[in-house]
Protein backbone atom coordinates (compact mmCIF):
# COMPACT_ATOMS: atom_id res chain seq x y z
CA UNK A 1 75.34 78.94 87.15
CA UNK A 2 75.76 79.90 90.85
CA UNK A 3 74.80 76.13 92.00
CA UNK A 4 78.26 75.70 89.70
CA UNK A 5 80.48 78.15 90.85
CA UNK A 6 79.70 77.35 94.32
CA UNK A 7 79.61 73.72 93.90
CA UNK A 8 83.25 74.62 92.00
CA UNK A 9 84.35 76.70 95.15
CA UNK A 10 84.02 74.45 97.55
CA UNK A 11 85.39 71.41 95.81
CA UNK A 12 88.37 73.09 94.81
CA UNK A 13 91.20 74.73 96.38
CA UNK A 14 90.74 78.09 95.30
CA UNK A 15 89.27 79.73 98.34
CA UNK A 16 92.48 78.74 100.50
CA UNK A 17 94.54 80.07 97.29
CA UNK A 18 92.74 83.81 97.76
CA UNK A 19 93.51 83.51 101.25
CA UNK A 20 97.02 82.47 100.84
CA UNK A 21 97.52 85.42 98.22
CA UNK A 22 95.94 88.09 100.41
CA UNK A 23 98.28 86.27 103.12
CA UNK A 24 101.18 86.74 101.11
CA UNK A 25 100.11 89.75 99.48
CA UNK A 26 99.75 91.80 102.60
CA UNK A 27 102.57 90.35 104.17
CA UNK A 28 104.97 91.67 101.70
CA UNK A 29 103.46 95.06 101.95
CA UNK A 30 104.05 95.04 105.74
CA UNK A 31 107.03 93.90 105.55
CA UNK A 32 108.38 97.46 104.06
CA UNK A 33 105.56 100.00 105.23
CA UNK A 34 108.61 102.98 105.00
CA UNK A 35 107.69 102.51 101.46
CA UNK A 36 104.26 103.32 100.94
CA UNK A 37 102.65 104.65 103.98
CA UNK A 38 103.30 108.41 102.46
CA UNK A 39 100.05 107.54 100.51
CA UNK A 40 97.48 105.70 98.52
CA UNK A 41 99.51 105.89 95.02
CA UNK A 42 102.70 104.98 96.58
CA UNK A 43 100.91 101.80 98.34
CA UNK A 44 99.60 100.45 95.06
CA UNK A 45 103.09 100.92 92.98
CA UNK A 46 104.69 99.67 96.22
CA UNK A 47 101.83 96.47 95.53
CA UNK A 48 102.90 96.06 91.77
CA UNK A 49 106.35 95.97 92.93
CA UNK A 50 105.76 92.78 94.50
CA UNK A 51 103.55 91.34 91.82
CA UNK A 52 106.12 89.16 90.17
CA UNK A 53 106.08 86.65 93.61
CA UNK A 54 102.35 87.07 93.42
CA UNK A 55 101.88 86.64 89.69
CA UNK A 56 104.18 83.22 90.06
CA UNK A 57 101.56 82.04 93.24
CA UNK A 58 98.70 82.40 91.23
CA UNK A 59 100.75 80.53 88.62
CA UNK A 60 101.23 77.88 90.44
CA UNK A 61 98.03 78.01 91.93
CA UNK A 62 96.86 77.61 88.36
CA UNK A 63 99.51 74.90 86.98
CA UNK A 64 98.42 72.73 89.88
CA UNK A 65 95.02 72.97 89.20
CA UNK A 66 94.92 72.31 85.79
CA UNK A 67 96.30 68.79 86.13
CA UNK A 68 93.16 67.91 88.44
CA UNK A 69 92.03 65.94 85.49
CA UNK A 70 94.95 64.33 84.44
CA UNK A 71 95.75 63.25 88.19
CA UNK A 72 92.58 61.84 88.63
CA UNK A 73 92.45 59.78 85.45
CA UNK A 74 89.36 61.37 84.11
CA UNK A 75 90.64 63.21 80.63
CA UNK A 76 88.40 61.01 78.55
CA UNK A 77 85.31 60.58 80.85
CA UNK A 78 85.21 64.66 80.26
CA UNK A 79 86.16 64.17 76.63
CA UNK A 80 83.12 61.84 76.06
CA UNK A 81 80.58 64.55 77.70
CA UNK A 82 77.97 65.89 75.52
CA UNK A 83 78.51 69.66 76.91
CA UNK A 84 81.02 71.43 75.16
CA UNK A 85 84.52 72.28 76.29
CA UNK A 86 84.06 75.84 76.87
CA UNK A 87 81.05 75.27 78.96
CA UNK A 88 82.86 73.23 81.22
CA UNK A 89 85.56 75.19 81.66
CA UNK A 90 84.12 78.58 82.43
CA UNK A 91 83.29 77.54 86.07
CA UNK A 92 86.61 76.56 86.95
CA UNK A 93 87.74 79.76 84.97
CA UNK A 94 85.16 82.32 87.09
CA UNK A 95 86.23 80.65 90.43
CA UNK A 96 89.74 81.52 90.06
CA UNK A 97 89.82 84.36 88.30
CA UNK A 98 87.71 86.15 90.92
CA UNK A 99 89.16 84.64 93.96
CA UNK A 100 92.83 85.52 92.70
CA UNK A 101 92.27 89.12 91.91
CA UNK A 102 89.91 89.51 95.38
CA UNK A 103 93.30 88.31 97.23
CA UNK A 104 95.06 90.74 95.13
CA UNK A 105 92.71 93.62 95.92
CA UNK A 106 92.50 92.54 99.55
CA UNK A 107 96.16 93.02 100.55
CA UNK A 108 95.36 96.27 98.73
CA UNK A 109 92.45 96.95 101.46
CA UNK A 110 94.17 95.28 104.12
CA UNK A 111 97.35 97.66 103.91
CA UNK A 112 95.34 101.01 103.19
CA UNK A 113 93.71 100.43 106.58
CA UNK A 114 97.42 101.78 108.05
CA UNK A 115 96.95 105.07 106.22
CA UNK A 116 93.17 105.41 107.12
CA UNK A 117 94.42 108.47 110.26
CA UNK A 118 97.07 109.73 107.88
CA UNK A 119 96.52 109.65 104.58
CA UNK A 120 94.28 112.42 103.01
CA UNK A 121 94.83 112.59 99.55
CA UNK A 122 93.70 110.73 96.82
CA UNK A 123 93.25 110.72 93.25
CA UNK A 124 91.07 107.73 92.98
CA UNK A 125 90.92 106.92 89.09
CA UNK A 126 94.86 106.92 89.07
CA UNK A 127 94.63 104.73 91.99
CA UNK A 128 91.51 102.44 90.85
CA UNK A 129 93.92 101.93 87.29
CA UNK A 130 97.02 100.86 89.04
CA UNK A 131 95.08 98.48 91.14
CA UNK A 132 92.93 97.20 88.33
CA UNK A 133 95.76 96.34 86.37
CA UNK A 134 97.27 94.44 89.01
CA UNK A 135 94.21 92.74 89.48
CA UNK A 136 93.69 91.40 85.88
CA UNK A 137 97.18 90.18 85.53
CA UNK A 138 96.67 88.14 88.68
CA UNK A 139 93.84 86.73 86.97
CA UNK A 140 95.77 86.15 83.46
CA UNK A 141 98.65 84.60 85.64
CA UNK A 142 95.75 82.48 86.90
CA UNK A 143 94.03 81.35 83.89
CA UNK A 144 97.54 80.81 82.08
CA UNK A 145 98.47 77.76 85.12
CA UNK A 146 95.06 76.39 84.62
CA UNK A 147 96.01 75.78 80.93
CA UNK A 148 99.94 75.31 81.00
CA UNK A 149 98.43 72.62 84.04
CA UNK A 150 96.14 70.99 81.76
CA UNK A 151 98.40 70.75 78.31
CA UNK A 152 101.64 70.26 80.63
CA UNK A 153 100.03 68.31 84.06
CA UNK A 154 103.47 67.54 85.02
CA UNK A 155 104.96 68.40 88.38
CA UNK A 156 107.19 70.59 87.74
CA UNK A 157 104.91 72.55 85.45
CA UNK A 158 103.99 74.77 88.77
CA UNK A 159 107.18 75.46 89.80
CA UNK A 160 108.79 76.11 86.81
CA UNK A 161 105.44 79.14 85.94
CA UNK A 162 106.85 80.22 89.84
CA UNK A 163 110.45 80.70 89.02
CA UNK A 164 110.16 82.35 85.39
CA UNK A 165 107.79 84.97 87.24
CA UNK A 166 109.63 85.71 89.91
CA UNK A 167 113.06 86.37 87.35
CA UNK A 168 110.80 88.36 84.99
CA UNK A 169 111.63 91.22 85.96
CA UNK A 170 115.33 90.62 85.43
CA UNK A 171 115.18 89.29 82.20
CA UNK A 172 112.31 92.04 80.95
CA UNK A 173 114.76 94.82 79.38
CA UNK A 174 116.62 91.91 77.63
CA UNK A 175 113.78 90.36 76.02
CA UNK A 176 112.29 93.94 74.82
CA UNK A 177 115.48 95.21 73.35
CA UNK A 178 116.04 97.64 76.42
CA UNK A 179 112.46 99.57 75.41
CA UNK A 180 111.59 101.11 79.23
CA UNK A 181 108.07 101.69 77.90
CA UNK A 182 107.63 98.29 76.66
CA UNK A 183 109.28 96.72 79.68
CA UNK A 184 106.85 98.55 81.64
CA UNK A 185 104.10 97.60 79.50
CA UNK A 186 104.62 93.88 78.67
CA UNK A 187 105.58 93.29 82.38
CA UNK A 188 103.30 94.48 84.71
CA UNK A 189 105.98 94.64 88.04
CA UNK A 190 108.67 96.08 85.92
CA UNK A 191 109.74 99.61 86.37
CA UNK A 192 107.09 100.39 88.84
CA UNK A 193 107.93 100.66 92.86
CA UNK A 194 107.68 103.99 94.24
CA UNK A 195 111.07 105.99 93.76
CA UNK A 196 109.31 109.33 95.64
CA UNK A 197 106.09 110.13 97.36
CA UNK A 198 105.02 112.05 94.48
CA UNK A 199 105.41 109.31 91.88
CA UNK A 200 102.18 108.12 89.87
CA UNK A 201 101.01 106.34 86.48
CA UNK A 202 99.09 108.47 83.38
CA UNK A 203 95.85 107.13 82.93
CA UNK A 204 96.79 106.68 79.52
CA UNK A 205 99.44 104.15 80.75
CA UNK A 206 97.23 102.50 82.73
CA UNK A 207 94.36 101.98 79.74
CA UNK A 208 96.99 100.56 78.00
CA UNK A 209 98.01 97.81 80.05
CA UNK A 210 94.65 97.15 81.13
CA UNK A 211 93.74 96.42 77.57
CA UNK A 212 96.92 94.09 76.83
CA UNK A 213 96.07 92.35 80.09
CA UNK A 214 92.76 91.89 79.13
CA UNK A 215 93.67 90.15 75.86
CA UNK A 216 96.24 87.99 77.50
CA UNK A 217 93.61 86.93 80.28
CA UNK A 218 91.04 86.12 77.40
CA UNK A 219 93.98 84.48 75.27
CA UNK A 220 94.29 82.43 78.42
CA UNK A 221 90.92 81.77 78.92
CA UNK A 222 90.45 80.29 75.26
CA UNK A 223 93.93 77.94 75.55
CA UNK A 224 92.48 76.51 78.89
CA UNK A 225 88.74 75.90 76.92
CA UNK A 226 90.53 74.73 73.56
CA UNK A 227 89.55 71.12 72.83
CA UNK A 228 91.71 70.52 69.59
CA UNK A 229 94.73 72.37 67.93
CA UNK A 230 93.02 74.89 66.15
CA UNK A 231 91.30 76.47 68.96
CA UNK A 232 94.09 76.69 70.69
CA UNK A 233 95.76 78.85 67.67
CA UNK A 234 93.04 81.10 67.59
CA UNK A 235 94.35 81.85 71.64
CA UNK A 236 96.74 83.58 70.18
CA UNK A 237 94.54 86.00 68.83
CA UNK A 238 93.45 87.98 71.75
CA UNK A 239 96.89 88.73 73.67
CA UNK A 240 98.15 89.71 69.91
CA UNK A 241 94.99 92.54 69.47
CA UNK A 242 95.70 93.70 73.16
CA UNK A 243 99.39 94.44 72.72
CA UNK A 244 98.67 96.12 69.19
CA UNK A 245 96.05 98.07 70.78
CA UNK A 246 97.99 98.80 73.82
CA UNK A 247 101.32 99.88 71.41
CA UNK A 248 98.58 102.40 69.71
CA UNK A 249 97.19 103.94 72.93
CA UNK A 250 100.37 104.73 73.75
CA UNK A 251 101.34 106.38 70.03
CA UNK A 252 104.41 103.25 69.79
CA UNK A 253 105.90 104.54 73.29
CA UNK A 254 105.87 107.99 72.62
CA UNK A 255 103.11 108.58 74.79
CA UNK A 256 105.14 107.28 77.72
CA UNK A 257 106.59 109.26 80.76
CA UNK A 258 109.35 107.83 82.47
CA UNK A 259 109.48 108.79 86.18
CA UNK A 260 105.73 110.21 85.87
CA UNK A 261 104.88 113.10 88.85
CA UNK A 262 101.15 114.19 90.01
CA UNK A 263 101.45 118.11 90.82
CA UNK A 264 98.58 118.09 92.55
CA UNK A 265 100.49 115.48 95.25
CA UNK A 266 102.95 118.29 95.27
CA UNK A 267 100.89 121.49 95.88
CA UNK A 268 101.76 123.10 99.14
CA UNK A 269 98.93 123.12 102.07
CA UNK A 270 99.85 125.71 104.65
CA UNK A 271 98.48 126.77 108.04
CA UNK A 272 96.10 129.67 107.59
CA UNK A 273 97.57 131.48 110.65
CA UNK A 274 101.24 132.76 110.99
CA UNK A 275 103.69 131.95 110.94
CA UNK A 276 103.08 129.65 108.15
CA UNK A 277 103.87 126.26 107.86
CA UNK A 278 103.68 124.43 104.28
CA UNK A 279 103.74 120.56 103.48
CA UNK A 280 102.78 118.74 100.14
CA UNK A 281 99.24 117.99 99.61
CA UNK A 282 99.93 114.43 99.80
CA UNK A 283 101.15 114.99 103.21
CA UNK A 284 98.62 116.97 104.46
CA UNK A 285 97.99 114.51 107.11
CA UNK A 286 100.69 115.45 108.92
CA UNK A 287 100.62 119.33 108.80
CA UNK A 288 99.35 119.02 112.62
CA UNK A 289 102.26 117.37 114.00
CA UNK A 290 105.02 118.96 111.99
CA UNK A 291 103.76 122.83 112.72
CA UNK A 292 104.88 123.04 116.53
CA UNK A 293 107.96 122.21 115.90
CA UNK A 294 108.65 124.07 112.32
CA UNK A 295 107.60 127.15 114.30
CA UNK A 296 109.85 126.38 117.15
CA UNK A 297 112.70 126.53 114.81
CA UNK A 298 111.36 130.01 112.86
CA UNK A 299 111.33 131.40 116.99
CA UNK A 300 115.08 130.20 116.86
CA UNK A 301 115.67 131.88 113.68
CA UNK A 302 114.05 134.86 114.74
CA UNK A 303 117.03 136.13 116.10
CA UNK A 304 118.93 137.20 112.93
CA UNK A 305 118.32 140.00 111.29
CA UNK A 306 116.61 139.43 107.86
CA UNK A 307 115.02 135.86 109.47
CA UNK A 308 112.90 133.92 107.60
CA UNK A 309 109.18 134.06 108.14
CA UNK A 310 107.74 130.63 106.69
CA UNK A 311 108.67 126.95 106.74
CA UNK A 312 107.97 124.55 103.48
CA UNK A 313 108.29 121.16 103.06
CA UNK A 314 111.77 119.83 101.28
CA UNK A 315 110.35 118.77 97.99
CA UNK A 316 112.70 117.85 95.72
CA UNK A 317 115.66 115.75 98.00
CA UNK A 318 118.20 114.87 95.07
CA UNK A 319 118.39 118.12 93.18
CA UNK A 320 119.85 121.49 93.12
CA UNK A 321 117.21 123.93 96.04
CA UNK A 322 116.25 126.96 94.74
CA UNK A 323 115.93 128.30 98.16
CA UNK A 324 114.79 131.88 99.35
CA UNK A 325 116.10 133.58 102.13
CA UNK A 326 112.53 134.10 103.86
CA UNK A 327 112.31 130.49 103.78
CA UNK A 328 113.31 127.56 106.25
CA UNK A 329 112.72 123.91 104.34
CA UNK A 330 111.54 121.48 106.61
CA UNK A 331 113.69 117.60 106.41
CA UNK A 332 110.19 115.81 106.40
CA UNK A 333 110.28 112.23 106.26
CA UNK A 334 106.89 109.68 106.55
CA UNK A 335 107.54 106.79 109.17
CA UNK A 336 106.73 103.87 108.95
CA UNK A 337 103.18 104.47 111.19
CA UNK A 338 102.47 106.72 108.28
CA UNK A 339 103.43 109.60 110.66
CA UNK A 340 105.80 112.31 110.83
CA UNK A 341 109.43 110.84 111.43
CA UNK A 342 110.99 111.98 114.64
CA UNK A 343 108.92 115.02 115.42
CA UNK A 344 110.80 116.07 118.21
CA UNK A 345 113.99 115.99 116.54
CA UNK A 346 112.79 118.28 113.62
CA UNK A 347 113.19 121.23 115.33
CA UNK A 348 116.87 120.46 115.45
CA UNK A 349 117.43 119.20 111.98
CA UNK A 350 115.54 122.51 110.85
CA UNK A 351 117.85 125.20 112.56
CA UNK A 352 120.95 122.87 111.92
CA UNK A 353 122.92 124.50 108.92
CA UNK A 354 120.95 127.54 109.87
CA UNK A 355 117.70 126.60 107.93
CA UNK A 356 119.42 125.94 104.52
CA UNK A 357 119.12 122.52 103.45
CA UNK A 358 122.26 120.61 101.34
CA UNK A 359 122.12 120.14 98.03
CA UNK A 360 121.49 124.40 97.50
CA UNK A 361 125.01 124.70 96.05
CA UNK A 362 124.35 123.33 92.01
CA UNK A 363 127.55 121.07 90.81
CA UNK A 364 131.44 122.20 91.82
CA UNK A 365 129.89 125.01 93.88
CA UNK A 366 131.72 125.23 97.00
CA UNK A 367 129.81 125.85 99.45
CA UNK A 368 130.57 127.21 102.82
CA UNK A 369 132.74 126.00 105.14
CA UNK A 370 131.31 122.76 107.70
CA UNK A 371 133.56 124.63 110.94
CA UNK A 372 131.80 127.68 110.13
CA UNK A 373 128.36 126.27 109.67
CA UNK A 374 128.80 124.13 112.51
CA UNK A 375 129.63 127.00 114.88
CA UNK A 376 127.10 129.56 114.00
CA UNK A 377 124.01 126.59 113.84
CA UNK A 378 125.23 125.60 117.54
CA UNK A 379 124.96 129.43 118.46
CA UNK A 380 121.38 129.48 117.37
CA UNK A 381 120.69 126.01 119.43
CA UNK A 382 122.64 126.65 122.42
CA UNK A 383 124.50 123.21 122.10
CA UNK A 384 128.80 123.08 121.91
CA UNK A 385 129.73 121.90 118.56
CA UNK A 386 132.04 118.76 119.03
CA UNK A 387 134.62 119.64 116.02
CA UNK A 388 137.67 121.17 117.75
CA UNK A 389 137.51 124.35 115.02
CA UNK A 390 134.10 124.94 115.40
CA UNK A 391 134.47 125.03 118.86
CA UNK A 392 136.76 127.44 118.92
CA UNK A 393 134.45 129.77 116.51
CA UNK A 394 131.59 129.08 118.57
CA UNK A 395 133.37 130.13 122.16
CA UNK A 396 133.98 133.70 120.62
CA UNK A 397 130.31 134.19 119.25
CA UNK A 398 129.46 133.54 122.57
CA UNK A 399 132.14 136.42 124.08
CA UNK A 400 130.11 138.48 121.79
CA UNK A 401 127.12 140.65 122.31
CA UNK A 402 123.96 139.30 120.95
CA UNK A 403 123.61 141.62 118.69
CA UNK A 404 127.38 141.54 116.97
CA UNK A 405 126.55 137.81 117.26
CA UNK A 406 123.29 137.51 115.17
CA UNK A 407 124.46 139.64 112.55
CA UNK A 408 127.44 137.55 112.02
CA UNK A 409 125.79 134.07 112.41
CA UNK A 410 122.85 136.18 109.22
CA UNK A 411 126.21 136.66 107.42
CA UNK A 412 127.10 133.03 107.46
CA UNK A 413 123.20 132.05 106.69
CA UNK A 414 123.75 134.18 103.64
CA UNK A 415 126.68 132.87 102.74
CA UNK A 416 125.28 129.21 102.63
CA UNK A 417 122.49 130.62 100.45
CA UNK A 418 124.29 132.16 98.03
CA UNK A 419 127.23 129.20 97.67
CA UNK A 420 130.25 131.45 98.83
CA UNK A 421 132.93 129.86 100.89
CA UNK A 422 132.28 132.12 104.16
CA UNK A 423 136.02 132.67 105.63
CA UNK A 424 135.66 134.91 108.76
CA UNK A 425 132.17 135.64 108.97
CA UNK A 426 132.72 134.85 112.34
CA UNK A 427 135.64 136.44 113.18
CA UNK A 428 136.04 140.14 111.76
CA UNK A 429 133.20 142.42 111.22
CA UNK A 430 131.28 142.88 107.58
């Protein structure tokens, strides 16, 4: 069987079609690295994101393939050959099933090599799934254009596999009656992309499509091997027993979590000297760089009575804060070098608004006012605020002495924390 596969590999095109999907593969990842280089997870939802373009390659791939009998006028010569169909198709079918899903799985490699210095955390079986699953659709996709190729070995067979992949994910809601979970299911690049750093998939999830993949790959398999009609109805059979079994694994959807979290990605890993410094675990990696500068602005801080002591990682970006007072969140955002964004302007960003970060105030709160804010964070920094009113609350906090003027820039820092306007903090005593 080797002596086959190798004789298959080399008289074929499907070593040049692994390279040109690992080509392609890690090309797209590169091409937007701000959107997975917070982490392992995020890299491989970032992958499946892209796996409608890659899906329609491999269809293609397939689709042109397939017709390699049919273009070289030999259909009957391999009709008339004592060895049965399936025996001369599983070859052809081992060859590109396990070249496709190697390029797939080496644009996985490939990109994780950027996060090798940076990257620290990973929960490897929720990371193995999501890649696995990618993997054996690439394969499906695969064995699905070597038998749409051989039962339609037209030219525009290939193209037209290309197209309807790469507007799946458009049409996907439509054709499952607006189900999310069966969107997500059915279509393996639908839904998925990573929306935060913290974002993963259940194992549950990823059993399930793993399954239904499975039976569409082997549904595929069977179409491509099928010598006469009924053969090629009993293809039907497998992808029908994975999506039942799939639909059961996850209890008819309501198993499913939209927007799924790990908690573990969020725990907080601090310094273990003061003061302390907190990022999530999945940006652990960073802790180094972003301490010097977190403390710098805690030093700054310092100043007001009541200061806070520690500095924690801004978790949760679109939502209402449930800030302390002893706290200062840090603004941190992963570049796209997998490091810390703009270290050296963190310190700023950090004392700006006087440690508070938006967002704190929950709906028609009002908040305190920007001349106000503006004027005591510029007192901290030592800068002149460019708005004309907060300059002139600035140039009498600095007429004042430093004491007068700390406990009146802790006022406003208050103020911001509990969501109250703030109207002459600045100006009259309290």
């Amino acid at each position: 069987m080797s002596r086959i596969l190798f004789i298959e590999l080399r008289r074929t095109p499907a070593l040049w079609s692994a390279l040109a999907l690992l080509a392609a593969g890690t090309g797209l990842l590169y091409n937007a690295p701000q959107r997975w280089t917070s982490g392992y997870m995020i890299l491989a939802l970032d992958q499946r994101w892209y796996l409608s373009v890659l899906l329609g390659l491999a269809l293609a791939i397939g689709a042109a393939q397939g017709r390699r009998d049919h273009r070289s006028r030999v259909t009957e010569m391999f009709a008339g050959v004592a060895r049965p169909r399936l025996q001369q198709a599983v070859p052809l079918l081992l060859v590109y099933g396990s070249t496709v899903a190697a390029g797939y799985a080496g644009a996985t490699g490939l990109a994780a090599l950027r996060l090798a210095g940076t990257a620290e955390y990973l929960r490897a079986g929720a990371f193995a799934g999501v890649v696995a699953a990618g993997a054996v659709a690439m394969v499906a996709a695969a064995w699905f254009g070597l038998a749409a190729g051989r039962l339609l070995p037209y030219l525009v067979t290939a193209p037209l596999l290309a197209i309807a992949s790469f507007a799946s994910p458009l049409v996907a809601r439509g054709i499952t009656g607006g189900r999310e979970w069966l969107s997500t299911l059915l279509f393996p690049s639908y839904g998925l992309g990573g929306g935060s750093d913290f974002d993963t998939i259940p194992g549950r999830f990823s059993l399930a499509q793993l399954v239904y993949l499975t039976g569409l790959a082997a549904g595929a398999a069977l179409l491509f091997a099928a010598a006469h009609w009924r053969a090629r109805l009993v293809a039907v059979l497998p992808p029908f027993l994975g999506a039942a079994t799939a639909v059961l694994v996850l209890q008819g959807g309501s198993a499913f979590v939209r927007n799924p979290v790990d908690p573990d990605a969020r725990e907080l890993v601090c310094t273990a000297d003061a003061p302390q410094v907190c990022v999530a675990r999945i940006h652990s990696g960073v802790l180094d760089e972003v301490t010097p500068p977190a403390r710098a602005a805690l030093a700054k801080l310092a100043r007001l009575p009541g200061a806070p002591s520690r500095a924690v990682e801004h978790l949760d970006w679109d939502s209402k804060v449930d800030q302390s007072a002893d706290v200062v969140l840090i603004p941190l955002v992963i570049g796209d070098d997998g490091h810390a964004r703009e270290p050296g302007k963190l310190e700023g960003y950090m004392v700006r608004d006087l440690g508070v970060v938006p967002f704190v105030c929950p709906g028609e709160a009002p908040g305190t006012d920007r001349a106000v804010v503006e004027a005591a964070s510029a007192w901290l920094l030592g800068t002149e605020p460019e708005q004309p009113e907060a300059r002139s609350l600035w140039q009498r906090l600095t007429k004042l002495d430093e004491r007068e003027a700390a406990a009146r820039v802790a006022a406003v820092r208050r103020a911001i924390l509990a969501c109250e306007p703030g109207d002459g903090l600045l100006t009259s005593r309290r």
